[in-house]
Structures are given as structure tokens and as C-alpha cells.
C-alpha atoms as a PDB file:
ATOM      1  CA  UNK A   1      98.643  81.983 103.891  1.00  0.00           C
ATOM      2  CA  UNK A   2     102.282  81.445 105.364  1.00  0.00           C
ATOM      3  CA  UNK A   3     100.876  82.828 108.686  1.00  0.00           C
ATOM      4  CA  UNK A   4      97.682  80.338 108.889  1.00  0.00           C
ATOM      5  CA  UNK A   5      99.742  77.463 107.809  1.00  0.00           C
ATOM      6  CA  UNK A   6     102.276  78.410 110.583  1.00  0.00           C
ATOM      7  CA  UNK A   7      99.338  78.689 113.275  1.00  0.00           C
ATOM      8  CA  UNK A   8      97.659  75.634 112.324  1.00  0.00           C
ATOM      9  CA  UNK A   9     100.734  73.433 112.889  1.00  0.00           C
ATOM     10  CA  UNK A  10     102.250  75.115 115.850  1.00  0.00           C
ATOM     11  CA  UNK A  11     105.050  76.843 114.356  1.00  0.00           C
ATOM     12  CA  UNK A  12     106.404  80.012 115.214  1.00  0.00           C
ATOM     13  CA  UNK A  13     107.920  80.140 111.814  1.00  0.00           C
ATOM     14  CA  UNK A  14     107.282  78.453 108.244  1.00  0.00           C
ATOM     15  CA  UNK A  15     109.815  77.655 105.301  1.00  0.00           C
ATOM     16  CA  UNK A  16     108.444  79.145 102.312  1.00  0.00           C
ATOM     17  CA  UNK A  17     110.389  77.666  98.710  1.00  0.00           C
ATOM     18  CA  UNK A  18     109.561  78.412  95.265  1.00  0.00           C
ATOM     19  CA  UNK A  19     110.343  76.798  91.897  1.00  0.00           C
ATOM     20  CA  UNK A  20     110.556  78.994  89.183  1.00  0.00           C
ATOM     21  CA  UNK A  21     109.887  77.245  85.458  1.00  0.00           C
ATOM     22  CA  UNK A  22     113.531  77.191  84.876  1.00  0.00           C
ATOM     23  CA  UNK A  23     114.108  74.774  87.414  1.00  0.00           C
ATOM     24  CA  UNK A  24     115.588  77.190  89.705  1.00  0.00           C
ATOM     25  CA  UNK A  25     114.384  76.738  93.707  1.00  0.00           C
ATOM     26  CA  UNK A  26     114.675  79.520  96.626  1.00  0.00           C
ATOM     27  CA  UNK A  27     114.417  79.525 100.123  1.00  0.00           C
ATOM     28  CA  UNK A  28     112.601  82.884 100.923  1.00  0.00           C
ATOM     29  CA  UNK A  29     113.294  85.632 103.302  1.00  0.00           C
ATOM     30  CA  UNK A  30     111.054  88.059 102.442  1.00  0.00           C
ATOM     31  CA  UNK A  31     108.296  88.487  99.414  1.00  0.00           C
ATOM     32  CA  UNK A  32     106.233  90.836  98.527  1.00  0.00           C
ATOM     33  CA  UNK A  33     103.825  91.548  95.659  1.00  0.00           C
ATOM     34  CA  UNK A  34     105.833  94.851  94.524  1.00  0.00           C
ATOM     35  CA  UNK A  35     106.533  96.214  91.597  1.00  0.00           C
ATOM     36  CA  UNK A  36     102.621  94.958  90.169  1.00  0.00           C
ATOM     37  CA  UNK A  37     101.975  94.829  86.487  1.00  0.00           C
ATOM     38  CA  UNK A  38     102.071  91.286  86.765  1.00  0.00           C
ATOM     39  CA  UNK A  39     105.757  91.310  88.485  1.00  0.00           C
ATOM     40  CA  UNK A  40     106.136  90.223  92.262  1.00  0.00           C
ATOM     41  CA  UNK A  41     109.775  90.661  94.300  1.00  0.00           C
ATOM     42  CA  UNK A  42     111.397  88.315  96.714  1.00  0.00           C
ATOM     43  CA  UNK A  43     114.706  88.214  98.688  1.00  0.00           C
ATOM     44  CA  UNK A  44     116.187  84.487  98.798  1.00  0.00           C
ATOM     45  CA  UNK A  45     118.065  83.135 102.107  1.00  0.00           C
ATOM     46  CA  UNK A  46     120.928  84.197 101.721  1.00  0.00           C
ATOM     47  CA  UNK A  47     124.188  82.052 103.654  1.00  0.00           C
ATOM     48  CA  UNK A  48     125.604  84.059 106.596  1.00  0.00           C
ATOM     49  CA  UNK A  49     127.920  86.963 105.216  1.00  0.00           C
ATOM     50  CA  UNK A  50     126.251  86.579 102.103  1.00  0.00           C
ATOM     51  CA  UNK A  51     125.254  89.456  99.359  1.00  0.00           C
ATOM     52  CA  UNK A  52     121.855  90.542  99.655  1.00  0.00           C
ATOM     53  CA  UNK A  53     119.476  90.064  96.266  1.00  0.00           C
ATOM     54  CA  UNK A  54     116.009  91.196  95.965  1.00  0.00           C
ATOM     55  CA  UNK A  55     114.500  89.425  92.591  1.00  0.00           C
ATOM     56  CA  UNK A  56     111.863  90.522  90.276  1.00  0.00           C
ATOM     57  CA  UNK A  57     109.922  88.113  88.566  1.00  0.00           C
ATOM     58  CA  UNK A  58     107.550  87.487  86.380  1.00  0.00           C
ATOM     59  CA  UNK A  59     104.340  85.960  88.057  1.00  0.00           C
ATOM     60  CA  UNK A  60     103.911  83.259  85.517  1.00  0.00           C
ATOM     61  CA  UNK A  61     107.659  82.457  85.646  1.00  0.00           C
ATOM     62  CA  UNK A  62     106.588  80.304  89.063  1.00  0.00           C
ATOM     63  CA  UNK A  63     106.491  76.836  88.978  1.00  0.00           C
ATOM     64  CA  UNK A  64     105.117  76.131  92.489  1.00  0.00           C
ATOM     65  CA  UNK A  65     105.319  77.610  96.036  1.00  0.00           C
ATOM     66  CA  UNK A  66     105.732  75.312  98.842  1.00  0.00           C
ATOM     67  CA  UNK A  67     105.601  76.141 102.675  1.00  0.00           C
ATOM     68  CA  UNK A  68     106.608  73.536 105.394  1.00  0.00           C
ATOM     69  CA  UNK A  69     108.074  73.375 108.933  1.00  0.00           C
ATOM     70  CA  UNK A  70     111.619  74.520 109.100  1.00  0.00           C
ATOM     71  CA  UNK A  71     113.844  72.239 108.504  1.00  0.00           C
ATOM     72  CA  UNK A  72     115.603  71.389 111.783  1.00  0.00           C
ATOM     73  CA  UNK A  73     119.380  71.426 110.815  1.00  0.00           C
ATOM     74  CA  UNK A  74     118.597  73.902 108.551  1.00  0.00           C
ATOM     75  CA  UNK A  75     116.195  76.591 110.153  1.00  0.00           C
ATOM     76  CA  UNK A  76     115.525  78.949 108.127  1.00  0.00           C
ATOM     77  CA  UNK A  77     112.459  81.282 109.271  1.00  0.00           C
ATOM     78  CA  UNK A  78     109.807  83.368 106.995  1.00  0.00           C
ATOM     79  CA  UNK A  79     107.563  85.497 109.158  1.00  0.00           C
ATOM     80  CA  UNK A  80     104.857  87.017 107.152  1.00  0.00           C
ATOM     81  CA  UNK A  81     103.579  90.552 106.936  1.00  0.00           C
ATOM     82  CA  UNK A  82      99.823  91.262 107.951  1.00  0.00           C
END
């Protein structure tokens, strides 16, 4: 999905964000649909010499997913996996 949005508008890269229902929101890096069993992992943007953190959540603790263009002062790429 992140890859066919990203073709269809030109970009090289897309920003993917997600809202969990506690109100918390993440810039992505990386996701991917391990463990299963209902849980999914991700990997928020982390600042430059910032700690790395891979989360596991709960799919029915998301609140929406968004993807967009990178912001332009603020690029921050997500390159999907095929």
C-alpha cells in the first residue's frame, strides 16, 4: 500500500504515521506484521543519535494509519518491503 501510494504520486519515498487509541502518534521507520496472534511490530523515527525501539502492539490498539508525501523540512522516508 505505502509503495502504490508512493508510485502514484511520484515519490520516491512516503511518510507513514499511526495513531494508536491512546492518543499516541508515530512517524514510522520500519513495520512489519511480526510477532502474529493478532500483534504487529513497528520501529518509530527515531531523532538522530537517538535509542532505537521496536514496539509491539496490539492490532486493535490502532486508531488510524496515515501515509503522505514527506514533509519537506522534515523528511522523513519509509520504503516498503515487497
Amino acid at each position: 500500500m505505502v509503495s502504490t501510494f508512493a508510485n502514484e504520486h511520484g515519490l520516491e519515498h512516503a511518510e507513514v504515521s499511526i495513531e494508536l487509541v491512546d492518543g499516541s502518534r508515530y512517524t514510522l521507520e520500519t513495520a512489519t506484521p511480526e510477532p502474529g496472534y493478532g500483534f504487529f511490530s513497528f520501529m518509530p523515527h527515531r531523532e538522530d543519535g537517538g535509542e532505537p525501539k521496536r514496539m509491539i502492539v496490539p492490532i486493535g490498539a490502532v486508531r488510524s494509519i496515515e501515509i503522505s508525501a514527506p514533509d519537506p523540512e522534515h523528511p522523513v522516508g519509509f520504503v516498503a518491503s515487497d
